[in-house]
PDB file of N, CA and C in Angstrom:
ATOM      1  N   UNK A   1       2.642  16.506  -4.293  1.00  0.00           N
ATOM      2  CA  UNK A   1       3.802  16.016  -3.575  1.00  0.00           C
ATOM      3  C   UNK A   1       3.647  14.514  -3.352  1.00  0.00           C
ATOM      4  N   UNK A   2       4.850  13.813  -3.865  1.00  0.00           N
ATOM      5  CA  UNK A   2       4.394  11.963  -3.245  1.00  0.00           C
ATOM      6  C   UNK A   2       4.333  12.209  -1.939  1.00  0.00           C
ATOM      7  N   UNK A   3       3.952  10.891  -1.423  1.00  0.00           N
ATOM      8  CA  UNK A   3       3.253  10.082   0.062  1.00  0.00           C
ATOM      9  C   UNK A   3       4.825  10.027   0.235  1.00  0.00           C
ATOM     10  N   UNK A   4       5.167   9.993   1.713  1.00  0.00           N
ATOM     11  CA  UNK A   4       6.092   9.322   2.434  1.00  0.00           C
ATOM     12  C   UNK A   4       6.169   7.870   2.273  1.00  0.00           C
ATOM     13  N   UNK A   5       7.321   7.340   2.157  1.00  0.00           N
ATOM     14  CA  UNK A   5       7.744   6.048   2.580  1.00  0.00           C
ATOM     15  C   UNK A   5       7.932   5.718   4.287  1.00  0.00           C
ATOM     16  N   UNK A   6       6.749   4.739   4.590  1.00  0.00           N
ATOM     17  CA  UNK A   6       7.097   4.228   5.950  1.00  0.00           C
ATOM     18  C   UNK A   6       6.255   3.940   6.367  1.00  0.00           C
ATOM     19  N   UNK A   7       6.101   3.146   7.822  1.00  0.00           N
ATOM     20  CA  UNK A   7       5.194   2.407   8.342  1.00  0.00           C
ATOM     21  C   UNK A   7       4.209   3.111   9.781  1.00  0.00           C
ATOM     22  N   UNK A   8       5.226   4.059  10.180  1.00  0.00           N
ATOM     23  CA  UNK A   8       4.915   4.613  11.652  1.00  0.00           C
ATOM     24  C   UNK A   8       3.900   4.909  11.400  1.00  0.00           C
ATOM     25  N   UNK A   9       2.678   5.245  12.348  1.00  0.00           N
ATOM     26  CA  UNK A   9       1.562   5.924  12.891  1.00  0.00           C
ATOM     27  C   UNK A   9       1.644   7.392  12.277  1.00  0.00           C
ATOM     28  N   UNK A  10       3.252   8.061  12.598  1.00  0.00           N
ATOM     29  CA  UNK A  10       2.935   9.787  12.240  1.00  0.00           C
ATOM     30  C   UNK A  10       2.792   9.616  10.293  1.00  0.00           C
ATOM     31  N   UNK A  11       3.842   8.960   9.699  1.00  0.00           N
ATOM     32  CA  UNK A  11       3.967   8.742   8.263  1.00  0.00           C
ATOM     33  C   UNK A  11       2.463   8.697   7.687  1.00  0.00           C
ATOM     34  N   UNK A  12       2.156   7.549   8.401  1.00  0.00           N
ATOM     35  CA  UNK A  12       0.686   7.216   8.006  1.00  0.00           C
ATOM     36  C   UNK A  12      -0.531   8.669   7.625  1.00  0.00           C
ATOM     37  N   UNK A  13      -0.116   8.830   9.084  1.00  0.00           N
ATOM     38  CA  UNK A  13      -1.341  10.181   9.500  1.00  0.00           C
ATOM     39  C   UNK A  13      -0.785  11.498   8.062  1.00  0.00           C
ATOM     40  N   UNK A  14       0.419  11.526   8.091  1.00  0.00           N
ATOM     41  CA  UNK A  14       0.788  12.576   6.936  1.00  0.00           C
ATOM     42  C   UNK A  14       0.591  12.631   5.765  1.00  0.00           C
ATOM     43  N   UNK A  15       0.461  10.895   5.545  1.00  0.00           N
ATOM     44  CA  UNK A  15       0.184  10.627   3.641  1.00  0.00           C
ATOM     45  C   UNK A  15      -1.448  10.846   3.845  1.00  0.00           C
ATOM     46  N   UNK A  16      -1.873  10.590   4.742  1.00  0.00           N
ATOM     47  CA  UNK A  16      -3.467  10.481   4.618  1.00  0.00           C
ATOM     48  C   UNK A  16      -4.169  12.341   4.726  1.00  0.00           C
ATOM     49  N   UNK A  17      -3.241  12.866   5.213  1.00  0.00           N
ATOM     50  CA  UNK A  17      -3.269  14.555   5.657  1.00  0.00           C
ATOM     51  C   UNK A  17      -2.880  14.934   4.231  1.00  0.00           C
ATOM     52  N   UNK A  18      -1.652  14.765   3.208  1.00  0.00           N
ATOM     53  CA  UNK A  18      -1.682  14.783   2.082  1.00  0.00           C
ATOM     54  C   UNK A  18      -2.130  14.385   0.946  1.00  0.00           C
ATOM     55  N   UNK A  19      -3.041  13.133   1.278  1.00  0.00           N
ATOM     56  CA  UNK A  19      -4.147  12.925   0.099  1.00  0.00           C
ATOM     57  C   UNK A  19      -4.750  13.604   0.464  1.00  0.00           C
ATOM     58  N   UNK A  20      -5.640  14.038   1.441  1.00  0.00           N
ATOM     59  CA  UNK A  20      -6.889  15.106   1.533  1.00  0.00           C
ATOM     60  C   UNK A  20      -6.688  16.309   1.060  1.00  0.00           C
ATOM     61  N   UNK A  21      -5.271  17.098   1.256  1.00  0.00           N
ATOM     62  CA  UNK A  21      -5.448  18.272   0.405  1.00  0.00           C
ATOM     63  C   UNK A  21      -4.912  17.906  -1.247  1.00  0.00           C
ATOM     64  N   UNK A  22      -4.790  17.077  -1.721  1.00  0.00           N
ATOM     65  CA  UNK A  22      -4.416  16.713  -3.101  1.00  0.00           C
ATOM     66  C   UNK A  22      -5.901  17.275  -4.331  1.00  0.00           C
ATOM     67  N   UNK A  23      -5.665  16.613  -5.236  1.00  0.00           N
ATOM     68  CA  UNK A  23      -6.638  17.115  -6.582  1.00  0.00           C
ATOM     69  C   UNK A  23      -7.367  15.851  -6.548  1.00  0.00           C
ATOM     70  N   UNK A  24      -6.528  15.048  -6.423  1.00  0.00           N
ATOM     71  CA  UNK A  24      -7.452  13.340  -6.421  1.00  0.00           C
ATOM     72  C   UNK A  24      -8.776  13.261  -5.776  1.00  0.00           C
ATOM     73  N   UNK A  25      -8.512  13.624  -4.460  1.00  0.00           N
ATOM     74  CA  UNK A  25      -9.676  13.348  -3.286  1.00  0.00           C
ATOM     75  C   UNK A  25     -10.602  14.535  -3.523  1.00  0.00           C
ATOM     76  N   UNK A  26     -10.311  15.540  -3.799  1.00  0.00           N
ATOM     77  CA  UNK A  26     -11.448  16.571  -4.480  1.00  0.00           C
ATOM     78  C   UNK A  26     -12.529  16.077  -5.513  1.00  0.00           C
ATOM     79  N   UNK A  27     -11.561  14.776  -6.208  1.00  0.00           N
ATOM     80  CA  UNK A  27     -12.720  14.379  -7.485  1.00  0.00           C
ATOM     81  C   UNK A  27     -13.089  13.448  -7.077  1.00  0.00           C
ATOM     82  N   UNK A  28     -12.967  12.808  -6.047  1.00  0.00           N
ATOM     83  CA  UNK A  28     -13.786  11.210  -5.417  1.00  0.00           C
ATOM     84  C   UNK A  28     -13.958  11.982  -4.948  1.00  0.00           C
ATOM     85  N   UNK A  29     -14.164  13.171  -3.825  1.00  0.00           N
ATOM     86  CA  UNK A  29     -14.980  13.665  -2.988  1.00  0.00           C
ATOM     87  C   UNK A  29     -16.220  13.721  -3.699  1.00  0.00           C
ATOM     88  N   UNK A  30     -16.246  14.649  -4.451  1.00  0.00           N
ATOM     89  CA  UNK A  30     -17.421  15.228  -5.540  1.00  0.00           C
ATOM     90  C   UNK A  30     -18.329  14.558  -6.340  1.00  0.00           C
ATOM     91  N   UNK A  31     -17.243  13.181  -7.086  1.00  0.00           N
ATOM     92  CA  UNK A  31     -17.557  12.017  -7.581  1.00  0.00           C
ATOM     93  C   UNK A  31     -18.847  10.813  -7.098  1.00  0.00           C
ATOM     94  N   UNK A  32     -18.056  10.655  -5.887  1.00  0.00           N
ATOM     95  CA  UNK A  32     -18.423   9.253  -4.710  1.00  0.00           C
ATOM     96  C   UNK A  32     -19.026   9.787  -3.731  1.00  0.00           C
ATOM     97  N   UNK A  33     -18.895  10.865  -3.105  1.00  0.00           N
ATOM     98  CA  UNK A  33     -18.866  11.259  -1.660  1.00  0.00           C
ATOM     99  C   UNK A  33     -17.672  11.427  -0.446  1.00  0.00           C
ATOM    100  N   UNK A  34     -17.921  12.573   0.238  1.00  0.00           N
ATOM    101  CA  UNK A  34     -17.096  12.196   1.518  1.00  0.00           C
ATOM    102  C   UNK A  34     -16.302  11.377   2.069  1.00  0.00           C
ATOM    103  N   UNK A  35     -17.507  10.055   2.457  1.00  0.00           N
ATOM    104  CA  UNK A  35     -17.112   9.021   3.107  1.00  0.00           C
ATOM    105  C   UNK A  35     -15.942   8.034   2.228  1.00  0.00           C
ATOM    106  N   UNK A  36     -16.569   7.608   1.275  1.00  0.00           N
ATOM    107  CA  UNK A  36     -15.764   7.112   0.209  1.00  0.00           C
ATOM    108  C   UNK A  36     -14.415   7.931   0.057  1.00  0.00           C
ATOM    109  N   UNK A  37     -14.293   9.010  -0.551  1.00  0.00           N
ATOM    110  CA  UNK A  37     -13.156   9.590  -0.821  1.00  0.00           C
ATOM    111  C   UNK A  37     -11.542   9.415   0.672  1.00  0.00           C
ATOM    112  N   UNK A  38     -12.651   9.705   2.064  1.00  0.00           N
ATOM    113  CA  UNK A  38     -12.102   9.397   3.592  1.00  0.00           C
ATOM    114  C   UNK A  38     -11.200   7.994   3.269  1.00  0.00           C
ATOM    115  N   UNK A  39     -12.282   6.967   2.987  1.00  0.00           N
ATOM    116  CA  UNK A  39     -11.948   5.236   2.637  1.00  0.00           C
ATOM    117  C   UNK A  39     -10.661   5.067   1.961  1.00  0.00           C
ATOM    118  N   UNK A  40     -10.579   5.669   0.799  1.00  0.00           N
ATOM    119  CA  UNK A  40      -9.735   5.519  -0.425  1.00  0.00           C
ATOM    120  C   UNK A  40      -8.220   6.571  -0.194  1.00  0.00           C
ATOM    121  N   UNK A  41      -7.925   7.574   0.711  1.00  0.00           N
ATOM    122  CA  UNK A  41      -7.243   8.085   1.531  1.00  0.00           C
ATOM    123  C   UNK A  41      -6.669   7.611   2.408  1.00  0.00           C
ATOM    124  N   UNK A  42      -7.630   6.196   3.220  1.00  0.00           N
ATOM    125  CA  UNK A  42      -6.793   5.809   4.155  1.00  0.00           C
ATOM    126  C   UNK A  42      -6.049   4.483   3.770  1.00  0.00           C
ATOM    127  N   UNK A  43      -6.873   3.705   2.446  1.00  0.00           N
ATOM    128  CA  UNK A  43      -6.531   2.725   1.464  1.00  0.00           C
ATOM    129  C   UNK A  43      -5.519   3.029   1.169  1.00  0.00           C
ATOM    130  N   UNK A  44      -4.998   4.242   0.578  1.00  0.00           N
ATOM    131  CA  UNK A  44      -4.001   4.556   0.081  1.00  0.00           C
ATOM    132  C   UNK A  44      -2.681   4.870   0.982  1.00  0.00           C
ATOM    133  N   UNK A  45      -2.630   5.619   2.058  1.00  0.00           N
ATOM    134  CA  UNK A  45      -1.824   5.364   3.216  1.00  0.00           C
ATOM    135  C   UNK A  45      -1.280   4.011   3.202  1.00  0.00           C
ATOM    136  N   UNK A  46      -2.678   3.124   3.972  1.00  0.00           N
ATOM    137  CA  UNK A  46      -1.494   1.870   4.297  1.00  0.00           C
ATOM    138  C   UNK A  46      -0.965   1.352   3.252  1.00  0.00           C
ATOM    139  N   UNK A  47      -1.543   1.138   2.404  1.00  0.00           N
ATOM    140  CA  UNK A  47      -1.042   0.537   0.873  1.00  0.00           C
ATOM    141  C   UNK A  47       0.281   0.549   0.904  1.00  0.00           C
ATOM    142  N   UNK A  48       0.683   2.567   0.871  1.00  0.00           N
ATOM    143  CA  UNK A  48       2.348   2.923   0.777  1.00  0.00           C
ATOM    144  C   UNK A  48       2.864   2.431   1.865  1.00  0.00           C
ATOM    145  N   UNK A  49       2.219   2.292   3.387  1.00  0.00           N
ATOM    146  CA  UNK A  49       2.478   1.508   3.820  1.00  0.00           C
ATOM    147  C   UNK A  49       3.611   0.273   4.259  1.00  0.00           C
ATOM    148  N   UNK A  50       2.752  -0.394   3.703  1.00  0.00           N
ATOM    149  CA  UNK A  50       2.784  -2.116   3.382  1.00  0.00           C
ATOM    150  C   UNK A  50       3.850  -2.294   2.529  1.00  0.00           C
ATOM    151  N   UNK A  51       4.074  -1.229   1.326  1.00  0.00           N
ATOM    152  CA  UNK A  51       4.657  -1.383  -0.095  1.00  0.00           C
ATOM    153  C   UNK A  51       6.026  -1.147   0.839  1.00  0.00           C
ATOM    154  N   UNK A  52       6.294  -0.023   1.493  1.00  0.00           N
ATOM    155  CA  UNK A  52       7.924   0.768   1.973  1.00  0.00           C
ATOM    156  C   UNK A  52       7.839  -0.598   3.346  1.00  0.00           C
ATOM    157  N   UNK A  53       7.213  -1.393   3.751  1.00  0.00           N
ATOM    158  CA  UNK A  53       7.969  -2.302   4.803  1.00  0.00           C
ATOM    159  C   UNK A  53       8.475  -3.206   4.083  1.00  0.00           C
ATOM    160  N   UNK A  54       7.725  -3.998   3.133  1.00  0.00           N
ATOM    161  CA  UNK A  54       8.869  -4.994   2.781  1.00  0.00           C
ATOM    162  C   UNK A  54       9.483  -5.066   1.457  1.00  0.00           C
ATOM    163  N   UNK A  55      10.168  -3.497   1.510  1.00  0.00           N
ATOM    164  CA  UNK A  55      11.684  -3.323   0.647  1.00  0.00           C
ATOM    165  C   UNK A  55      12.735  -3.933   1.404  1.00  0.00           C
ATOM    166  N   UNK A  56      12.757  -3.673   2.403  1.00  0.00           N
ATOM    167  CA  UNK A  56      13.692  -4.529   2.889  1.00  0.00           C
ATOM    168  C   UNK A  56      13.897  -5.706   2.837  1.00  0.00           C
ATOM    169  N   UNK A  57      13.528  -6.336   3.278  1.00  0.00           N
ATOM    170  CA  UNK A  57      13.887  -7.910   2.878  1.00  0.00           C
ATOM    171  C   UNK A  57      14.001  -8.899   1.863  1.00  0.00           C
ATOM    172  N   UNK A  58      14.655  -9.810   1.341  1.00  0.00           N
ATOM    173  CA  UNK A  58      15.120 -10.206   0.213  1.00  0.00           C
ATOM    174  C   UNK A  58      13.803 -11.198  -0.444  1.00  0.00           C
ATOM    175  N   UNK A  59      13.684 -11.467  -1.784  1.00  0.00           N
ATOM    176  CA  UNK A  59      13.203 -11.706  -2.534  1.00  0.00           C
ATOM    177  C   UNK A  59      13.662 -12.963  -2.884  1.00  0.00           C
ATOM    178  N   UNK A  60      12.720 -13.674  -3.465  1.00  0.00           N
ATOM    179  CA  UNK A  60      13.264 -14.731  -3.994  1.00  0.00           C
ATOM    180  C   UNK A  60      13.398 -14.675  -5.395  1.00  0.00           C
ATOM    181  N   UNK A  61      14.430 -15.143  -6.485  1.00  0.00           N
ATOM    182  CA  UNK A  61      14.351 -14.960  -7.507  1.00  0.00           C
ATOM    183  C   UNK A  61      13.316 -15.978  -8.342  1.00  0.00           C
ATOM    184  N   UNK A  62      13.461 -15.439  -9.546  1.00  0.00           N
ATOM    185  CA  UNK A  62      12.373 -16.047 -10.409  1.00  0.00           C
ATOM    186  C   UNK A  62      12.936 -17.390 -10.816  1.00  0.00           C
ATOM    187  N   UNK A  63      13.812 -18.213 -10.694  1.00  0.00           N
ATOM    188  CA  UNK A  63      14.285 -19.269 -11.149  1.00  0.00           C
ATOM    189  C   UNK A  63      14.488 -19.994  -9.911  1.00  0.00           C
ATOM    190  N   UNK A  64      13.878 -19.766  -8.930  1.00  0.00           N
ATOM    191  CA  UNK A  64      13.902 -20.581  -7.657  1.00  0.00           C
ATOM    192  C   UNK A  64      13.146 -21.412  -7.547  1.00  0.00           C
ATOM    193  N   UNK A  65      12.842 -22.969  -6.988  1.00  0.00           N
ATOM    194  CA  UNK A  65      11.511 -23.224  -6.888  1.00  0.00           C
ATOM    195  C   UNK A  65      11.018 -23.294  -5.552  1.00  0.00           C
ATOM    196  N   UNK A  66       9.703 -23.183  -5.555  1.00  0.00           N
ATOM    197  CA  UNK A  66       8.764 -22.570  -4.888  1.00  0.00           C
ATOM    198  C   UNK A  66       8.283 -24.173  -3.414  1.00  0.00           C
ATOM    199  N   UNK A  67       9.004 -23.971  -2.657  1.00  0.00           N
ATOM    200  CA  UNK A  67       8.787 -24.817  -1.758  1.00  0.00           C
ATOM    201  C   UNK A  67       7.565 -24.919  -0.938  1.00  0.00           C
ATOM    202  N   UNK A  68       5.994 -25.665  -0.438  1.00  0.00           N
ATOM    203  CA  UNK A  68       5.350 -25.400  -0.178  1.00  0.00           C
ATOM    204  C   UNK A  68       4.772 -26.061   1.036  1.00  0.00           C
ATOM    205  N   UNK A  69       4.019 -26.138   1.670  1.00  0.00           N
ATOM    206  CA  UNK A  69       3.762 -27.176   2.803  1.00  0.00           C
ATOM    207  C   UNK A  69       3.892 -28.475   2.362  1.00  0.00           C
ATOM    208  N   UNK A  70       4.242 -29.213   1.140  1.00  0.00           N
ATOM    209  CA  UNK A  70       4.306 -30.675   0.788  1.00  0.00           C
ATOM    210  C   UNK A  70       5.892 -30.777   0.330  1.00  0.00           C
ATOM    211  N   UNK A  71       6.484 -30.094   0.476  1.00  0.00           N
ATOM    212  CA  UNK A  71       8.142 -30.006  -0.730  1.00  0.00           C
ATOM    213  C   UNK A  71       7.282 -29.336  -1.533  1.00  0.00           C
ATOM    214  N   UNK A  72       8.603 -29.752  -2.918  1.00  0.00           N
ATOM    215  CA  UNK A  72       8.450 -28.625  -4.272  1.00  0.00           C
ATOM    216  C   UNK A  72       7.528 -28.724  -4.881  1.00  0.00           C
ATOM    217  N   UNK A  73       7.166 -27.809  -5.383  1.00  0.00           N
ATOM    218  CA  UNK A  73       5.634 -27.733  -6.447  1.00  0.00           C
ATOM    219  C   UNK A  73       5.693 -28.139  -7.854  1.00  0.00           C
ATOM    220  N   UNK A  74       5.226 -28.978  -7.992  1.00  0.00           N
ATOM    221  CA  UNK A  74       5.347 -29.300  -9.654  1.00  0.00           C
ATOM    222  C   UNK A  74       5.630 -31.233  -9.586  1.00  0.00           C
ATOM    223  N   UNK A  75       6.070 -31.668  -8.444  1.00  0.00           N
ATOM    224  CA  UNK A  75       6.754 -33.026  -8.341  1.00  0.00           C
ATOM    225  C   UNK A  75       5.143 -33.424  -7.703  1.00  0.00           C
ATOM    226  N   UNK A  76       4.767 -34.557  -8.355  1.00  0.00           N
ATOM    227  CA  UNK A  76       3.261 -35.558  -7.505  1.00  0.00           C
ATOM    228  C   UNK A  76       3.358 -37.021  -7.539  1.00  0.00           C
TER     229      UNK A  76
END
């Protein structure tokens, strides 16, 4: 089953409750160990995370230029 999209505390706790019973974490369990497999479970949570908060907000396109603490990049 995919991970939930989202940021909350419960989302979190559910994708990380659903990697543990998955096929993945059985073979880093077995693989790596326990602890490791725990690590890479909770890696993976925030990850989806991080990824479902900033869908929202807009992007800059690729033909924009890139303004930086000095002005534009590329002008010296």
């Amino acid at each position: 089953m995919p991970l939930k999209p989202g940021s909350s505390k419960e989302t979190i706790s559910d994708n990380i409750s659903e990697f543990h019973g998955g096929n993945t974490y059985a073979k880093t369990k077995s693989k790596f160990g326990k602890a490791k497999a725990d690590k890479q479970a909770v890696a993976v949570a925030f990850s989806k995370a991080r990824e479902s908060k900033g869908q929202g907000s807009s992007k800059k396109s690729k033909g924009e230029s890139r303004k930086g603490r000095f002005g534009p990049v590329g002008r010296f």
